[in-house]
C-alpha atoms as a PDB file:
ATOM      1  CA  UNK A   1      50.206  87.897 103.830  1.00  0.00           C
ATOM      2  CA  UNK A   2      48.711  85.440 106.345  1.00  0.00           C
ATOM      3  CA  UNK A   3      44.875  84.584 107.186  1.00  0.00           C
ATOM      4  CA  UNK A   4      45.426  87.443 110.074  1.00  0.00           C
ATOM      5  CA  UNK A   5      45.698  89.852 107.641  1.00  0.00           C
ATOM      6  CA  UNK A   6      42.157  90.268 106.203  1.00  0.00           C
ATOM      7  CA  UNK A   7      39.034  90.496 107.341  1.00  0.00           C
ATOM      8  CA  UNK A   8      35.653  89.157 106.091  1.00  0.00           C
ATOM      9  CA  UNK A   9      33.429  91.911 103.968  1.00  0.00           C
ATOM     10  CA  UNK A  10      30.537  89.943 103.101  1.00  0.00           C
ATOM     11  CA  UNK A  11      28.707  88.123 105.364  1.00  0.00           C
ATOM     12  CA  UNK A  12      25.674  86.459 102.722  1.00  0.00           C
ATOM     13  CA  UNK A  13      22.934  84.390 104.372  1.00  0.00           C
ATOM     14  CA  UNK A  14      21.375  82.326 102.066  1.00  0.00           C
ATOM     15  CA  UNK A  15      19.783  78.513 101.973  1.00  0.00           C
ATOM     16  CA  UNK A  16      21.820  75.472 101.307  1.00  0.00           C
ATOM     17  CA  UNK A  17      19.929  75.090  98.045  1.00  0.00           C
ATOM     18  CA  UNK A  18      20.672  78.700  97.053  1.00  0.00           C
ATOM     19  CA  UNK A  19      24.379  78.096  97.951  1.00  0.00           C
ATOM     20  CA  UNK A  20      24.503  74.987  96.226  1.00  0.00           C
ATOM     21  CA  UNK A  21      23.145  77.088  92.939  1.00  0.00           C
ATOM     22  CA  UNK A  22      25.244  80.119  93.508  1.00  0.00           C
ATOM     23  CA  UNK A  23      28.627  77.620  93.481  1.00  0.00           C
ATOM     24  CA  UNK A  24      27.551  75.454  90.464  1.00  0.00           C
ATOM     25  CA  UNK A  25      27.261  79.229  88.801  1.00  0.00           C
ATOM     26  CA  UNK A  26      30.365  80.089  89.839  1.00  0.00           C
ATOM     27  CA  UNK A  27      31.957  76.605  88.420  1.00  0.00           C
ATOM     28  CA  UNK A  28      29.968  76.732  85.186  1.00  0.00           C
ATOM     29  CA  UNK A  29      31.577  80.444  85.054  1.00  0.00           C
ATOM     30  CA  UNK A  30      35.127  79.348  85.421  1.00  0.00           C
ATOM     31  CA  UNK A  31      35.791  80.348  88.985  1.00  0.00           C
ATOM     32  CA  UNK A  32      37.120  77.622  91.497  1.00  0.00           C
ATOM     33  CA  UNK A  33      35.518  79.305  94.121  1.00  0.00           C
ATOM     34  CA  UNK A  34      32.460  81.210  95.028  1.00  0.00           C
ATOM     35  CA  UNK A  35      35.016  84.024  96.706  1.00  0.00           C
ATOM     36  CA  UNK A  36      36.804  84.070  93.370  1.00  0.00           C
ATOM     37  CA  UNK A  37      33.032  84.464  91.935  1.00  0.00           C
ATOM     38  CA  UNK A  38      31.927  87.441  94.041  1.00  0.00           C
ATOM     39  CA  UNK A  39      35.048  89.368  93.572  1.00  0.00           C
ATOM     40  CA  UNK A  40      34.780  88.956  89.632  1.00  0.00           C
ATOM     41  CA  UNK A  41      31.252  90.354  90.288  1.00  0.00           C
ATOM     42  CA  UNK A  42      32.836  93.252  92.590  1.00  0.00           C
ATOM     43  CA  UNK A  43      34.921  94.500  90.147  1.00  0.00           C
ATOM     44  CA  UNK A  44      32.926  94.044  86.920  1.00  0.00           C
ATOM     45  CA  UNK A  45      30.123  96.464  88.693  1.00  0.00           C
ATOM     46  CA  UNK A  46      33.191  98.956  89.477  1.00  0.00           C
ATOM     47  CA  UNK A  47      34.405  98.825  86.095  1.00  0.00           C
ATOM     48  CA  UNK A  48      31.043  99.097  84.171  1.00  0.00           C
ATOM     49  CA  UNK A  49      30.480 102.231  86.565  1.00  0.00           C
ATOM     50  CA  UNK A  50      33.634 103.591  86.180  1.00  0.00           C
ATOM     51  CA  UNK A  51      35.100 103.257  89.455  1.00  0.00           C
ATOM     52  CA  UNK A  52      37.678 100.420  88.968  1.00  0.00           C
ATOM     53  CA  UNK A  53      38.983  98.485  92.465  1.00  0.00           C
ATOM     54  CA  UNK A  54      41.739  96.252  92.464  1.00  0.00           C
ATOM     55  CA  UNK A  55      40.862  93.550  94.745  1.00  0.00           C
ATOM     56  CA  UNK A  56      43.752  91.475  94.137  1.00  0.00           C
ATOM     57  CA  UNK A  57      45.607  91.257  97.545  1.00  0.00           C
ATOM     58  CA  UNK A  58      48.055  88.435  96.131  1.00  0.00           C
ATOM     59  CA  UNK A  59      50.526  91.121  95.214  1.00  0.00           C
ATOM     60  CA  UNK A  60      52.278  91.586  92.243  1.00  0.00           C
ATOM     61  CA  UNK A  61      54.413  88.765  91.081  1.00  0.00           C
ATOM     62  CA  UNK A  62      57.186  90.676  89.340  1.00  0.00           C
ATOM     63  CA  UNK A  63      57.904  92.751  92.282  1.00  0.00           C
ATOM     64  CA  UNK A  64      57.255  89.767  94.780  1.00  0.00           C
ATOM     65  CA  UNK A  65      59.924  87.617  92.345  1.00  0.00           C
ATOM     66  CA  UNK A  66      62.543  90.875  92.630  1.00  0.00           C
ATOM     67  CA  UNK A  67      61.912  91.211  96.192  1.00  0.00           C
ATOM     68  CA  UNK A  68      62.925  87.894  96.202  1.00  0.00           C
ATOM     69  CA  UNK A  69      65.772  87.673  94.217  1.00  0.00           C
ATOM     70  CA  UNK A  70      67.203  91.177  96.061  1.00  0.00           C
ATOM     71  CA  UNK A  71      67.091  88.678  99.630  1.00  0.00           C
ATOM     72  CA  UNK A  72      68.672  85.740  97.808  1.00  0.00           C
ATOM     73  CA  UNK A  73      71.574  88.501  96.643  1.00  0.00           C
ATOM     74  CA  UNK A  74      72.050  90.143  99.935  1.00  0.00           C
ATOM     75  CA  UNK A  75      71.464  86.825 102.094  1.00  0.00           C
ATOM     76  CA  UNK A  76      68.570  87.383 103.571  1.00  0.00           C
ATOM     77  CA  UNK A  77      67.508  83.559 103.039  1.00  0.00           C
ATOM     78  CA  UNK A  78      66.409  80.561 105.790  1.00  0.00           C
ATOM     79  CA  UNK A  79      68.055  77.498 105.515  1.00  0.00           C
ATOM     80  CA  UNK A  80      65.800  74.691 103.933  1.00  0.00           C
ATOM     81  CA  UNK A  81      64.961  73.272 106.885  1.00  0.00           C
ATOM     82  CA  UNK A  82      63.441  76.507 108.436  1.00  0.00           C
ATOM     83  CA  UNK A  83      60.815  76.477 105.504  1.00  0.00           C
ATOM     84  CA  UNK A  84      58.686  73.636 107.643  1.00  0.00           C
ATOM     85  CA  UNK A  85      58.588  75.415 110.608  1.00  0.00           C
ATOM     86  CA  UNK A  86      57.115  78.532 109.250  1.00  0.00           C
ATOM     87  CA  UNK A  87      54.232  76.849 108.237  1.00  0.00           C
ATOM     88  CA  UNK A  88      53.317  75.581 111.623  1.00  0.00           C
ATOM     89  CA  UNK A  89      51.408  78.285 112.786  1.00  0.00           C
ATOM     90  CA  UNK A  90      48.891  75.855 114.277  1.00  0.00           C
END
């Protein structure tokens, strides 16, 4: 998936001192990132109310990894130096 394909859901306005809180939380909670932070949050109120939601939109690495290996068996691969112009999408 590329940057095109989502969309922003929550737009939260808050100070720069209340941001600055809200991300040391996140770090002292193990998350890298305050997006990483509020989906944890997301899908822990789901959960504890019964309505689980997966918000993982990585994809599932098994089936990404035989996805992968099905191309590499039927040829659908890119020479090497292809791989550095697909990430020019600038």
């Amino acid at each position: 998936m590329t940057e095109k394909d989502y969309v922003v859901l929550v737009d939260l306005r808050v100070k720069p001192e209340t941001r600055k809180q809200i991300e040391e939380l996140a770090h002292r909670r193990g998350y890298d990132s305050t997006d990483e932070y509020v989906r944890a949050l997301i899908a822990s109120d789901a959960n504890a109310h019964g309505e689980p939601v997966d918000l993982d939109d990585e994809g599932d690495p098994i089936e990404d990894f035989r996805q992968g290996w099905k191309d590499a068996m039927t040829g659908k691969t890119l020479p090497a130096s292809a791989l550095w112009d697909l990430g020019d999408d600038d």
